[in-house]
C-alpha atoms as a PDB file:
ATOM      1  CA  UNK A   1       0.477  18.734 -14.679  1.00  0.00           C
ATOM      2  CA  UNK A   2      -0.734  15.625 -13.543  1.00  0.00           C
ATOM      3  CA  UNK A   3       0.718  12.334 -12.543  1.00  0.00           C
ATOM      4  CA  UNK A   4      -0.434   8.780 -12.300  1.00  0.00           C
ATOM      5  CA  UNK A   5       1.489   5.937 -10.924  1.00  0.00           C
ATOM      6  CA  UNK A   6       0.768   2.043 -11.626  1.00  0.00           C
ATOM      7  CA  UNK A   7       3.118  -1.170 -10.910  1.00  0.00           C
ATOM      8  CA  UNK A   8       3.129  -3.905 -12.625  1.00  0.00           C
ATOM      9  CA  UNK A   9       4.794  -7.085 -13.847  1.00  0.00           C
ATOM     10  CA  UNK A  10       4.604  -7.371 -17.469  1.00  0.00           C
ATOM     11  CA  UNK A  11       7.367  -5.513 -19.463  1.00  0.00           C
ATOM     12  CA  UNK A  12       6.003  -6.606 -22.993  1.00  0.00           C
ATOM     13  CA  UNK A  13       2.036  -5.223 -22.629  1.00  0.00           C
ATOM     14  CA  UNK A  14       3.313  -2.140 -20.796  1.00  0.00           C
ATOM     15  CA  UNK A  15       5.279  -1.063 -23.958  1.00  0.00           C
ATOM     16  CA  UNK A  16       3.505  -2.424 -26.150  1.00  0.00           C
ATOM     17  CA  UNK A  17       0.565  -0.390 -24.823  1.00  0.00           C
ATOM     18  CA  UNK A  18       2.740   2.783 -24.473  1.00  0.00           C
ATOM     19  CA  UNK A  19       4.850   2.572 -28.240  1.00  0.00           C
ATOM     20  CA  UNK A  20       1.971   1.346 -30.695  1.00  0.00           C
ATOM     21  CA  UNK A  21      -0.100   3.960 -31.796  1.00  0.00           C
ATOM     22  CA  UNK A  22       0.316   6.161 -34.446  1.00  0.00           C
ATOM     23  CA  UNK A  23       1.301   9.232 -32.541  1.00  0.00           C
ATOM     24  CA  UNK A  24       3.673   7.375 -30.263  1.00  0.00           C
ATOM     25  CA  UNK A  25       7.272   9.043 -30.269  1.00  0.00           C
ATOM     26  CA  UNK A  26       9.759   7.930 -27.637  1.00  0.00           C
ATOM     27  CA  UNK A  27      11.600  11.214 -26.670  1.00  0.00           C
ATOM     28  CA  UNK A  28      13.773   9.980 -23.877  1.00  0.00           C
ATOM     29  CA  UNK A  29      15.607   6.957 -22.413  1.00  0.00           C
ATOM     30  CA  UNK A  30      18.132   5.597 -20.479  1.00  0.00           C
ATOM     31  CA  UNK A  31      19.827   2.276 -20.680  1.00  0.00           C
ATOM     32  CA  UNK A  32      17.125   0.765 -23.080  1.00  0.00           C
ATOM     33  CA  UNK A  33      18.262  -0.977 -26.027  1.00  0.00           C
ATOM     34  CA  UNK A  34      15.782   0.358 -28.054  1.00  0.00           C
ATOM     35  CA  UNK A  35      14.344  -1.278 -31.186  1.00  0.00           C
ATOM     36  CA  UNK A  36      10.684  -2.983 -31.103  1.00  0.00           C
ATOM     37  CA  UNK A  37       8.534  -3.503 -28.523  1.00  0.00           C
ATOM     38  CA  UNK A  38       9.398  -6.919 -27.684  1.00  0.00           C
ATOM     39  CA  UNK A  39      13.211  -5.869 -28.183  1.00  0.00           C
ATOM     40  CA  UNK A  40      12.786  -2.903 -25.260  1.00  0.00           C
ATOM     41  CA  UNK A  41      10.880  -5.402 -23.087  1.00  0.00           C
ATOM     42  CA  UNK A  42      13.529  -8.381 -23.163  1.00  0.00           C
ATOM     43  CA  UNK A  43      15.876  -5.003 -22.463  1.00  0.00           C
ATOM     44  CA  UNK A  44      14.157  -4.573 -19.286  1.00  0.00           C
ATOM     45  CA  UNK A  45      13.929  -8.159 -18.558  1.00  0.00           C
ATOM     46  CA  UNK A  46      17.320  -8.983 -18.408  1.00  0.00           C
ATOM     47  CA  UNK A  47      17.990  -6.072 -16.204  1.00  0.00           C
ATOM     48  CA  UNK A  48      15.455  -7.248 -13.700  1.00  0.00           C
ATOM     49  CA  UNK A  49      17.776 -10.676 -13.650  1.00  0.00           C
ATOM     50  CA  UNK A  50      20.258  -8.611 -11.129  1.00  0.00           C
ATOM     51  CA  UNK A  51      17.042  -8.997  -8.798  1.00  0.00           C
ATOM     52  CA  UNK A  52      14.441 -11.966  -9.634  1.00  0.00           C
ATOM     53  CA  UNK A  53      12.053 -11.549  -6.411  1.00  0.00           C
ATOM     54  CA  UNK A  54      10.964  -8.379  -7.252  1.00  0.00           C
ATOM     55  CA  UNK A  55       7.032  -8.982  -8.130  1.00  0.00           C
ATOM     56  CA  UNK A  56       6.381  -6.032  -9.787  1.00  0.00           C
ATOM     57  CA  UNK A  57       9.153  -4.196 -11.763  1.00  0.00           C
ATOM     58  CA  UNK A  58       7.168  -2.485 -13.956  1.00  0.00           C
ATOM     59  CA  UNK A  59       6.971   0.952 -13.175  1.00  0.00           C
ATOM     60  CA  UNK A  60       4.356   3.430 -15.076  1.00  0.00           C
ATOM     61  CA  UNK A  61       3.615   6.953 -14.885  1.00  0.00           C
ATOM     62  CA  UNK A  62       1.300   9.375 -17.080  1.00  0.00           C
ATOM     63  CA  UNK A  63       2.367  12.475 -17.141  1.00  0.00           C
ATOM     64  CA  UNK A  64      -0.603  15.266 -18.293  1.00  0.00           C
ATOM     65  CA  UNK A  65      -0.785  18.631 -19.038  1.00  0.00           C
ATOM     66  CA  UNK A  66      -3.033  21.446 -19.606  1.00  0.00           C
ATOM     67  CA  UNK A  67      -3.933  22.175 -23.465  1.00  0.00           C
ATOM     68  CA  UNK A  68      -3.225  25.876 -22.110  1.00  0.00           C
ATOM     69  CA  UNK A  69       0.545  24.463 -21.697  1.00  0.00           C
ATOM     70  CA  UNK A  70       0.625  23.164 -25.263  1.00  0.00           C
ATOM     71  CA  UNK A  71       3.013  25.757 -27.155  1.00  0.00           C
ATOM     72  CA  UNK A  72       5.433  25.299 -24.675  1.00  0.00           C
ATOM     73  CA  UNK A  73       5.566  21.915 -24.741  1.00  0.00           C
ATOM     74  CA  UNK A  74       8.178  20.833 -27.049  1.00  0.00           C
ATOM     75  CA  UNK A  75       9.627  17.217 -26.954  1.00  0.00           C
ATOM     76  CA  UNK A  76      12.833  18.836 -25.769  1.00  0.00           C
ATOM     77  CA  UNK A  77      10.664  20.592 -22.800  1.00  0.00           C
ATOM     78  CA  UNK A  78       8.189  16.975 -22.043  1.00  0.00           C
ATOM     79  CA  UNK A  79      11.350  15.116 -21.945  1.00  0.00           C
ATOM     80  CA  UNK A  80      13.241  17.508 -19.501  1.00  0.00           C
ATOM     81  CA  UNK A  81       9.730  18.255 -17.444  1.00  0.00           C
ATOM     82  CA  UNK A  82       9.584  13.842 -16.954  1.00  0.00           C
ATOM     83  CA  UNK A  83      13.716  13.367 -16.191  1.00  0.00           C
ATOM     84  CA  UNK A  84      13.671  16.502 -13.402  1.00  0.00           C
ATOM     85  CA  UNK A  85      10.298  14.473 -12.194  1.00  0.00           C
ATOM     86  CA  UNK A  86      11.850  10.726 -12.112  1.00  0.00           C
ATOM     87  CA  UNK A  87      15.211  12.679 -10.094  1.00  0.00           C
ATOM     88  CA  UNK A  88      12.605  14.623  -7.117  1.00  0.00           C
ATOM     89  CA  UNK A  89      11.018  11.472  -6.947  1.00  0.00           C
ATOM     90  CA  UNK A  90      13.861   9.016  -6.340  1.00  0.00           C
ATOM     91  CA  UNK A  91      13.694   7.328  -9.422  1.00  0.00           C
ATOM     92  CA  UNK A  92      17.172   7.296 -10.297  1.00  0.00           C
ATOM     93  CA  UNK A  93      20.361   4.960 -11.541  1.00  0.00           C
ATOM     94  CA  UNK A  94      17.758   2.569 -13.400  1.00  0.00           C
ATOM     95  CA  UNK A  95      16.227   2.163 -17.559  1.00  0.00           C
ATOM     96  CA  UNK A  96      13.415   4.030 -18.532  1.00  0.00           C
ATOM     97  CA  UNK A  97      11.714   5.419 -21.646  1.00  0.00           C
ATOM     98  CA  UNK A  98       9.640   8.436 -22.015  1.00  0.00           C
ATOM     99  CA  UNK A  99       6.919   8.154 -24.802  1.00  0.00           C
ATOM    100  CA  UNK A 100       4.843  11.052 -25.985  1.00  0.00           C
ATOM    101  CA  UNK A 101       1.754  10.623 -27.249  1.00  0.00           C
ATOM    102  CA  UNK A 102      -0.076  13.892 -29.204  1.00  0.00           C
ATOM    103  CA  UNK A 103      -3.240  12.248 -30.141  1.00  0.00           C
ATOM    104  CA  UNK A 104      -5.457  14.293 -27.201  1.00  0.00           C
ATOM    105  CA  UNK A 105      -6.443  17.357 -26.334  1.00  0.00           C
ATOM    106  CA  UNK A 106      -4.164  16.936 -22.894  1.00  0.00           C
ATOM    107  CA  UNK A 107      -0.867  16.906 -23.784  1.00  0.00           C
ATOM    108  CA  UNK A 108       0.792  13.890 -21.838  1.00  0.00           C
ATOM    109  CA  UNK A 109       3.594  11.206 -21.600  1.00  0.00           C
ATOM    110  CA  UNK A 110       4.217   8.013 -20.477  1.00  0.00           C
ATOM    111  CA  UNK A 111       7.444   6.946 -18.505  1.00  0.00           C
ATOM    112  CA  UNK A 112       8.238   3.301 -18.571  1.00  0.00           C
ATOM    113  CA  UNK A 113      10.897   2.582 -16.021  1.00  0.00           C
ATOM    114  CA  UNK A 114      12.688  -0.883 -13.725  1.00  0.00           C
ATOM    115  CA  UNK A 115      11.962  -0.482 -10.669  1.00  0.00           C
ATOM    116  CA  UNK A 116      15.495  -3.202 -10.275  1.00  0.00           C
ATOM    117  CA  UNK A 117      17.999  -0.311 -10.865  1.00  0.00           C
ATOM    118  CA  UNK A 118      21.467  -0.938 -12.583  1.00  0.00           C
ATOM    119  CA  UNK A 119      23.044  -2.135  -9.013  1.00  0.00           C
ATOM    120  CA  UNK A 120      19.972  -4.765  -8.292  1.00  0.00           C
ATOM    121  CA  UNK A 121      18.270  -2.807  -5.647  1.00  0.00           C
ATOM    122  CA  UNK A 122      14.580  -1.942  -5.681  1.00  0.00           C
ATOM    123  CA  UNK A 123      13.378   1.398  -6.332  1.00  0.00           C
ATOM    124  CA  UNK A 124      10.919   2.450  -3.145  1.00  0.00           C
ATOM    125  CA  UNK A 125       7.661   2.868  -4.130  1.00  0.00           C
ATOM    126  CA  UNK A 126       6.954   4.311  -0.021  1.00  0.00           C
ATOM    127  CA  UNK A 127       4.556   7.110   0.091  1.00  0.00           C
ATOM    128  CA  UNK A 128       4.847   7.470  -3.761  1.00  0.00           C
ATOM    129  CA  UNK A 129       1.539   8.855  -4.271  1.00  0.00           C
ATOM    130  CA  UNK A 130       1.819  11.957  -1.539  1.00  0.00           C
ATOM    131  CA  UNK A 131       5.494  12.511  -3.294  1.00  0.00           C
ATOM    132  CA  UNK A 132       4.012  12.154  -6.547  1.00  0.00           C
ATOM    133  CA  UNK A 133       1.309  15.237  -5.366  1.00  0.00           C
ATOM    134  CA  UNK A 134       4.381  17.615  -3.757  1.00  0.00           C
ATOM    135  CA  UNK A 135       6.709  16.843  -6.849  1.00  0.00           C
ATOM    136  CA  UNK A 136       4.420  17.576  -9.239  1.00  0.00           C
ATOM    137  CA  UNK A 137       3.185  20.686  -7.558  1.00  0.00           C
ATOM    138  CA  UNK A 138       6.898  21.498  -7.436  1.00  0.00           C
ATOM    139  CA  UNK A 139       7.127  21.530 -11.040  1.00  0.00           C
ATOM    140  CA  UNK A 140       3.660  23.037 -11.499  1.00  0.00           C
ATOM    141  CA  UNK A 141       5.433  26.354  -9.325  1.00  0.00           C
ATOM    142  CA  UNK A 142       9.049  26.334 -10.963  1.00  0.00           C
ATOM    143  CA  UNK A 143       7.831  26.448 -14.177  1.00  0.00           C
ATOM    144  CA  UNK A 144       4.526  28.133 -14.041  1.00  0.00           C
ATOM    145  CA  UNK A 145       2.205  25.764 -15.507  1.00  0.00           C
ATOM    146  CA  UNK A 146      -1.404  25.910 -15.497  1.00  0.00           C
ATOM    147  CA  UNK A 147      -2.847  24.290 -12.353  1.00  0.00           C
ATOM    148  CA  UNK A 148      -6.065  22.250 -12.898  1.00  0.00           C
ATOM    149  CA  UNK A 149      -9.315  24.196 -12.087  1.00  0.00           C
ATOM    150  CA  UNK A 150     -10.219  21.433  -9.590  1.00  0.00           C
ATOM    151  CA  UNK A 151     -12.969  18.707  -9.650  1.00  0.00           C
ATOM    152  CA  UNK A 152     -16.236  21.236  -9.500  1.00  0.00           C
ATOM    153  CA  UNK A 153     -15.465  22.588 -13.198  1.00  0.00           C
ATOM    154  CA  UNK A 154     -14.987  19.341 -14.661  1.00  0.00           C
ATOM    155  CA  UNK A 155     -16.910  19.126 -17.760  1.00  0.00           C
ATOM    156  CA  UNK A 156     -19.030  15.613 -16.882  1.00  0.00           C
ATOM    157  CA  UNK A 157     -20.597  15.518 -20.401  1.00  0.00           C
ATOM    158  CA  UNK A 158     -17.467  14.153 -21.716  1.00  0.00           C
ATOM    159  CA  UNK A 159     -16.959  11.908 -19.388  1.00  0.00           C
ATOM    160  CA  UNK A 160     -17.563   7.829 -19.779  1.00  0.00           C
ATOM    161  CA  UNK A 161     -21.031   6.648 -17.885  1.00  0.00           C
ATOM    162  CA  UNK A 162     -19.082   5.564 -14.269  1.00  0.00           C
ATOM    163  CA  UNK A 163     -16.923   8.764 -14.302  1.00  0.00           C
ATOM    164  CA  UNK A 164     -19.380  11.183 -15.025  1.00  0.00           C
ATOM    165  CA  UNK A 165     -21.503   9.790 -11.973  1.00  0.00           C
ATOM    166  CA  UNK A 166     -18.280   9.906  -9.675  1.00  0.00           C
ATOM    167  CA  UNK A 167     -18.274  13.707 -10.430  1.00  0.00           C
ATOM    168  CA  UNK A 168     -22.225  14.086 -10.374  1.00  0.00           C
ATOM    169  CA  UNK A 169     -21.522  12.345  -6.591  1.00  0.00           C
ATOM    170  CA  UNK A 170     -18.462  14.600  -6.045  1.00  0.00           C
ATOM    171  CA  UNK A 171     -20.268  17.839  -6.744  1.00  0.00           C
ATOM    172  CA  UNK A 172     -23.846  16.533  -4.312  1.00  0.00           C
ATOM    173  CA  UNK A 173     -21.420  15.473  -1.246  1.00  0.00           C
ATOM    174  CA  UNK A 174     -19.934  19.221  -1.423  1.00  0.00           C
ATOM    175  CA  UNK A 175     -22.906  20.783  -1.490  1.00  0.00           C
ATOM    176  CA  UNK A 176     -24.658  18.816   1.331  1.00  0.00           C
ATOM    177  CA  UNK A 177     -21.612  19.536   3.339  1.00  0.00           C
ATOM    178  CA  UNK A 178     -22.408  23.706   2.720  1.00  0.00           C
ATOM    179  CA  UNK A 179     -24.970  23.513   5.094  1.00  0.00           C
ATOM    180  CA  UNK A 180     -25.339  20.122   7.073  1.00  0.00           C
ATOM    181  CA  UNK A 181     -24.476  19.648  10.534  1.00  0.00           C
ATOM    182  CA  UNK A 182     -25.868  16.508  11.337  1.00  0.00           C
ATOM    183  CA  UNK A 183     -25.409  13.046   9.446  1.00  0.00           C
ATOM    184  CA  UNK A 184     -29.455  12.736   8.838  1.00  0.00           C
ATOM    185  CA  UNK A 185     -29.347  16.358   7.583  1.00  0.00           C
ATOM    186  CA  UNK A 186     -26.851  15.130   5.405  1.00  0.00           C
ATOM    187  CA  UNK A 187     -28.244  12.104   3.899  1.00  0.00           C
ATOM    188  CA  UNK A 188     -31.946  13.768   3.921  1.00  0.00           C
ATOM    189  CA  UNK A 189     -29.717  16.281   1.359  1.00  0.00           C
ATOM    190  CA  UNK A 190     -28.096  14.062  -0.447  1.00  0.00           C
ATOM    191  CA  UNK A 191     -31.169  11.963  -0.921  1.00  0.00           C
ATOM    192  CA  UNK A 192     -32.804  15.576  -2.685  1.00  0.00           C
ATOM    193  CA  UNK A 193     -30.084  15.680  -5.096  1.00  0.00           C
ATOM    194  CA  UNK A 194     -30.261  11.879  -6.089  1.00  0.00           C
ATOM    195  CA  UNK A 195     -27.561  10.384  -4.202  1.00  0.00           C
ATOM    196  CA  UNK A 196     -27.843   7.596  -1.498  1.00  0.00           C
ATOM    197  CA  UNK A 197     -25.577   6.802   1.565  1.00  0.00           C
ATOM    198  CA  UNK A 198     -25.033   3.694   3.412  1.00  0.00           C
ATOM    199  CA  UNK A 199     -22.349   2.692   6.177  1.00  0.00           C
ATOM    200  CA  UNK A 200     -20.289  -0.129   5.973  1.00  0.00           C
ATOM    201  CA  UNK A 201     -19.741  -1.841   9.363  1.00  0.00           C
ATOM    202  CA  UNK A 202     -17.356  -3.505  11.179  1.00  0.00           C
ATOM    203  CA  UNK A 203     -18.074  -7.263  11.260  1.00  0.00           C
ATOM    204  CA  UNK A 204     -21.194  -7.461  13.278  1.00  0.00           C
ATOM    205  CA  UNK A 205     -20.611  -4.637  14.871  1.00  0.00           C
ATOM    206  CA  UNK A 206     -22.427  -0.725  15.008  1.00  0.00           C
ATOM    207  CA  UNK A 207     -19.016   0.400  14.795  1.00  0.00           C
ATOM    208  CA  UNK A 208     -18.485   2.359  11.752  1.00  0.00           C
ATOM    209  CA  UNK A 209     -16.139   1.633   9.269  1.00  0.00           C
ATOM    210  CA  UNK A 210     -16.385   3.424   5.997  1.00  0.00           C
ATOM    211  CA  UNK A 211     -18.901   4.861   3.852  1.00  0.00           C
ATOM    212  CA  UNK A 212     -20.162   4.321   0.017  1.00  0.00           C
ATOM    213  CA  UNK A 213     -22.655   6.769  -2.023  1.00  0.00           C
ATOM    214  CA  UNK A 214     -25.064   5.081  -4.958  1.00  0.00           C
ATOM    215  CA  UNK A 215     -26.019   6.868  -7.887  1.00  0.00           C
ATOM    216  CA  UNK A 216     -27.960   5.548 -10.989  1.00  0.00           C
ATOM    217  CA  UNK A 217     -27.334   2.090  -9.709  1.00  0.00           C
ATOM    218  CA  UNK A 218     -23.115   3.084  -9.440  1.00  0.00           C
ATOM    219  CA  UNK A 219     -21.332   2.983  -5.961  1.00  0.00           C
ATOM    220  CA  UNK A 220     -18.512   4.345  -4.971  1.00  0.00           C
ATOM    221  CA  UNK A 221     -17.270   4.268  -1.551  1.00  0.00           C
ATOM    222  CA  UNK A 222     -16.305   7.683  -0.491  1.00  0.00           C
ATOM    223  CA  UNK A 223     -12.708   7.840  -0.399  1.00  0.00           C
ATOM    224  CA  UNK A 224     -12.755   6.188  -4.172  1.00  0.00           C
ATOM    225  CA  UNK A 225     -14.270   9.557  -4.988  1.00  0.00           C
ATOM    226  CA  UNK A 226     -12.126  12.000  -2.947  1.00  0.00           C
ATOM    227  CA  UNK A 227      -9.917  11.258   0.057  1.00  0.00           C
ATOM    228  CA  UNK A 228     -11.605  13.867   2.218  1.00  0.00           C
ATOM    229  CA  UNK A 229     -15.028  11.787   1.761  1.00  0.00           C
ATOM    230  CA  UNK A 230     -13.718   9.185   4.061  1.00  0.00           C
ATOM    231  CA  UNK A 231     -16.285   8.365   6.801  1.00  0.00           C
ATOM    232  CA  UNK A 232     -13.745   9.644   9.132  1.00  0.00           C
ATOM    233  CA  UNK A 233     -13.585  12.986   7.145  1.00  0.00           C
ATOM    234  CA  UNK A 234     -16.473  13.630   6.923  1.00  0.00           C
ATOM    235  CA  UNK A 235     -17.136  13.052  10.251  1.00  0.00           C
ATOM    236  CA  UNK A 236     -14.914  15.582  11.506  1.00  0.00           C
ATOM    237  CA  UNK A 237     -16.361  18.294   8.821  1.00  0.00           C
ATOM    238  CA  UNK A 238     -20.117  17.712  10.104  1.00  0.00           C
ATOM    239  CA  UNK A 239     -18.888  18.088  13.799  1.00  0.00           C
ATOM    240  CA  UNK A 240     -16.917  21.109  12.958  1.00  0.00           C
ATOM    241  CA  UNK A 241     -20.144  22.640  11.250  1.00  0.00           C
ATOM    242  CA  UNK A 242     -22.269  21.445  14.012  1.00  0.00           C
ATOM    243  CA  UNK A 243     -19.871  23.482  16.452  1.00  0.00           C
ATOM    244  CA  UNK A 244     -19.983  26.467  13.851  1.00  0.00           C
ATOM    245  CA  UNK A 245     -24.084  26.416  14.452  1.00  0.00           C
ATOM    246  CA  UNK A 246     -24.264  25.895  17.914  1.00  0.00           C
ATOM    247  CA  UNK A 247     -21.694  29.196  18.481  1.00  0.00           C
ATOM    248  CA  UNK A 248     -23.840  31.457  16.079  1.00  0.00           C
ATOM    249  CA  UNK A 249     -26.509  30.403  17.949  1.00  0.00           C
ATOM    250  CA  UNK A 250     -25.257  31.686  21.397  1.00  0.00           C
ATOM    251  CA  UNK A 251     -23.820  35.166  20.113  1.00  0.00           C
ATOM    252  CA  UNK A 252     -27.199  35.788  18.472  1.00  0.00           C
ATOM    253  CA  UNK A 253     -28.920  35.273  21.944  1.00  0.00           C
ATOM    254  CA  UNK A 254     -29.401  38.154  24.167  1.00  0.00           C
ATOM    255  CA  UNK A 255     -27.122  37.413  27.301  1.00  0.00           C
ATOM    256  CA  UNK A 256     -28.762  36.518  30.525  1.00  0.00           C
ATOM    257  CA  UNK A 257     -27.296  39.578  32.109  1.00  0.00           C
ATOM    258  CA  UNK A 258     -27.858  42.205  30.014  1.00  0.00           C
ATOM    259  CA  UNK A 259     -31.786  41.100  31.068  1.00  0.00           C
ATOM    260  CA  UNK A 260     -30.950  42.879  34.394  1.00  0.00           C
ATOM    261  CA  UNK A 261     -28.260  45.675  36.252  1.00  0.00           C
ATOM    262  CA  UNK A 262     -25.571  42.628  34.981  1.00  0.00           C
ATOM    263  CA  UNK A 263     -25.549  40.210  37.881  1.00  0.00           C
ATOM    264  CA  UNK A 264     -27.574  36.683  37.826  1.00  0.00           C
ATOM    265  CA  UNK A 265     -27.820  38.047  41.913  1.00  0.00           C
ATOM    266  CA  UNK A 266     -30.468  40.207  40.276  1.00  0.00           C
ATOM    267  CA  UNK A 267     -32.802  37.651  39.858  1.00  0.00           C
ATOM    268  CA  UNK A 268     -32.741  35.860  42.934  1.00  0.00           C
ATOM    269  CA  UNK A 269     -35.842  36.762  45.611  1.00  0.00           C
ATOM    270  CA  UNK A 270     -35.789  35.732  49.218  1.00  0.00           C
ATOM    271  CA  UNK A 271     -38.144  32.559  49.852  1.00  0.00           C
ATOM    272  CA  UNK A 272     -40.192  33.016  53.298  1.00  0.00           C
ATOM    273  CA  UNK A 273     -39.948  30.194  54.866  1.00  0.00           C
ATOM    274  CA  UNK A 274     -36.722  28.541  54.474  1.00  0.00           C
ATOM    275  CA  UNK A 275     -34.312  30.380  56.803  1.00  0.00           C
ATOM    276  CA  UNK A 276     -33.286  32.613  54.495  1.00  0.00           C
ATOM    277  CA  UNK A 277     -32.482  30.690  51.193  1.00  0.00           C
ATOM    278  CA  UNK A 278     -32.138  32.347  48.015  1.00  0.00           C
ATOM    279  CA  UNK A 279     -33.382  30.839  44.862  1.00  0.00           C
ATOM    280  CA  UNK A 280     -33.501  32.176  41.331  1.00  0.00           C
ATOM    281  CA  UNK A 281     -36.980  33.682  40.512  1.00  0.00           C
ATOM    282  CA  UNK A 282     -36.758  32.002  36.876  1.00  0.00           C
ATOM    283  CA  UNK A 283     -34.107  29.601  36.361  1.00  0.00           C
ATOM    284  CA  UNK A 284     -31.256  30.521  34.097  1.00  0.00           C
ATOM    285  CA  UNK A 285     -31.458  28.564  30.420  1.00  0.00           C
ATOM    286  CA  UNK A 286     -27.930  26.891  29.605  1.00  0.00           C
ATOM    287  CA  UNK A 287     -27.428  29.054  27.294  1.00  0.00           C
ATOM    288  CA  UNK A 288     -27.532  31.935  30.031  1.00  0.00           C
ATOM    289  CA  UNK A 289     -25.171  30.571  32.249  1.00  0.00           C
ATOM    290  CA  UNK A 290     -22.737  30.027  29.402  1.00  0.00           C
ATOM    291  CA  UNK A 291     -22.947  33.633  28.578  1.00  0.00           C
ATOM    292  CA  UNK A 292     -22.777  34.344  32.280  1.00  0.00           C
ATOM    293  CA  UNK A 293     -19.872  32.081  32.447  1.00  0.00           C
ATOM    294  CA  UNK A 294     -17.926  33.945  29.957  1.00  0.00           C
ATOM    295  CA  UNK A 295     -18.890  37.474  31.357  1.00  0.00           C
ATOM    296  CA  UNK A 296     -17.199  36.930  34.629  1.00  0.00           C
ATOM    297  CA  UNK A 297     -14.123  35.213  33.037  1.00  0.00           C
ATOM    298  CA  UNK A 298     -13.835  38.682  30.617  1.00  0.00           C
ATOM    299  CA  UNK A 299     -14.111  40.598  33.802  1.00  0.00           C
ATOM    300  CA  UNK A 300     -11.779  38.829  35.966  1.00  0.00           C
ATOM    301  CA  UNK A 301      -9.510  39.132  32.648  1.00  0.00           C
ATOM    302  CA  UNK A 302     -10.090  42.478  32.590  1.00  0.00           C
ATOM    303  CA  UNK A 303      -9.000  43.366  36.329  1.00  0.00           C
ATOM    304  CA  UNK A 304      -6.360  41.516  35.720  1.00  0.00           C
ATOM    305  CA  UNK A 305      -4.435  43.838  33.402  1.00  0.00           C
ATOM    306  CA  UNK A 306      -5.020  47.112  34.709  1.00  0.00           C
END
């Protein structure tokens, strides 16, 4: 279960879009004097009278399911499944259709509602897309219905031309980010699997301001294809891998004081010469001193708790 949220201002093409098509079946409503299209629409239209500066009281939401959620989808069960959705999401004291359409292999609805309720006052539309994603998952849970298998089994054959590069993108940017800890290491992989990058900048700036990938002539900027492809994002996941690399790195190093009786004091020799100065006979490597570093902190821990 899936929804998708639009606002807009026209009444009349929303239903009309929603109600004419052969399959169309309203199976739900609420104050709506229903009839035609154009009688529903003026039915909305007066309502939206209570509260004329309202710019866009169209509200829209698709409603899809699984085809593995199709037997139990009765209009009884689609109409309850969208009226427990429009109540967790605040959607509430206002008109509002539900229209099922059965012409597809996803099993879906559309809810036409006024976002002027019956007292005048706007319906928020505030953070409406994160409540969209919690309520939905809400209903996913309480009613066990099939969640969707996630972007990387999307079949992209069936997809239209623009869509089916989106996913081609979606599926490249993942795998680069298996491996890459750099942002040329990144690009150089994306570049392999026929996908180019390119920063957008602030003004005339070098500061950084988002990021689009080109495909086949297509771009997209990253957060168009998935929110955690913002340049920020991804940012943070190449640092985070970059830190990954550098650790493995040290733990697979033999420490510096294993290479003696476990002292760096080991290595020092006097130097004739200068009063008595001590001075390593080979200079520890960063690396070393880190692991040095850490030894004497685990043995001071140590002595500690006995």
């Amino acid at each position: 279960m899936i929804g998708k949220i639009r606002k807009g201002r026209s009444f009349g093409g929303c239903i009309r879009y929603v109600t004419q098509k052969d399959d169309a079946e309203i199976i739900a409503s609420e104050g709506v004097l229903l009839g035609t299209a154009e009688e529903m629409a003026r039915s909305f239209r007066w309502q939206c009278l209570l509260n004329p500066d309202v710019a866009k009281p169209v509200g829209h939401i698709a409603l899809s399911f699984k085809p593995e959620d199709a037997p139990r989808l009765t209009d009884a069960f689609m109409a309850r499944l969208a009226g427990e959705y429009l109540e967790l999401m605040g959607i509430r004291n206002t008109q509002f259709i539900v229209v099922r359409h059965h012409g597809t292999d996803n099993p879906h609805c559309h809810i036409v509602f006024n976002r002027v309720d019956f007292d005048g006052k706007v319906i928020s539309d505030s953070n409406d897309f994160r409540r969209n994603e919690k309520v939905t998952k809400m209903l996913k849970d309480k009613y066990s219905l099939t969640y969707s298998e996630g972007k990387q089994s999307v079949k992209t054959e069936k997809l239209h031309a623009s869509e089916k590069v989106k996913y081609e993108i979606y599926r490249a940017v993942k795998e680069a980010l298996r491996s890459a800890d750099t942002w040329k290491e990144f690009q150089n992989k994306l570049l392999k699997m026929g996908v180019e990058m390119e920063f957008k900048y602030k003004g005339n700036t070098n500061e950084v301001q988002g990021i689009r990938f080109i495909k086949n002539g297509l771009s997209f900027k990253g957060s168009g294809i998935d929110r955690s492809f913002s340049w920020s994002r991804l940012d943070a996941a190449l640092d985070h891998n970059h830190v990954t690399s550098l650790e493995n790195d040290v733990s697979q190093k033999q420490p510096y004081h294993e290479q003696s009786h476990g002292s760096v004091i080991d290595n020092l020799v006097e130097v004739t010469g200068t009063g008595g100065v001590f001075m390593p006979s080979v200079a520890p490597t960063e690396d070393e001193k880190e692991a040095e570093r850490l030894r004497r902190k685990k043995k001071r821990r140590k002595g500690r708790s006995l």
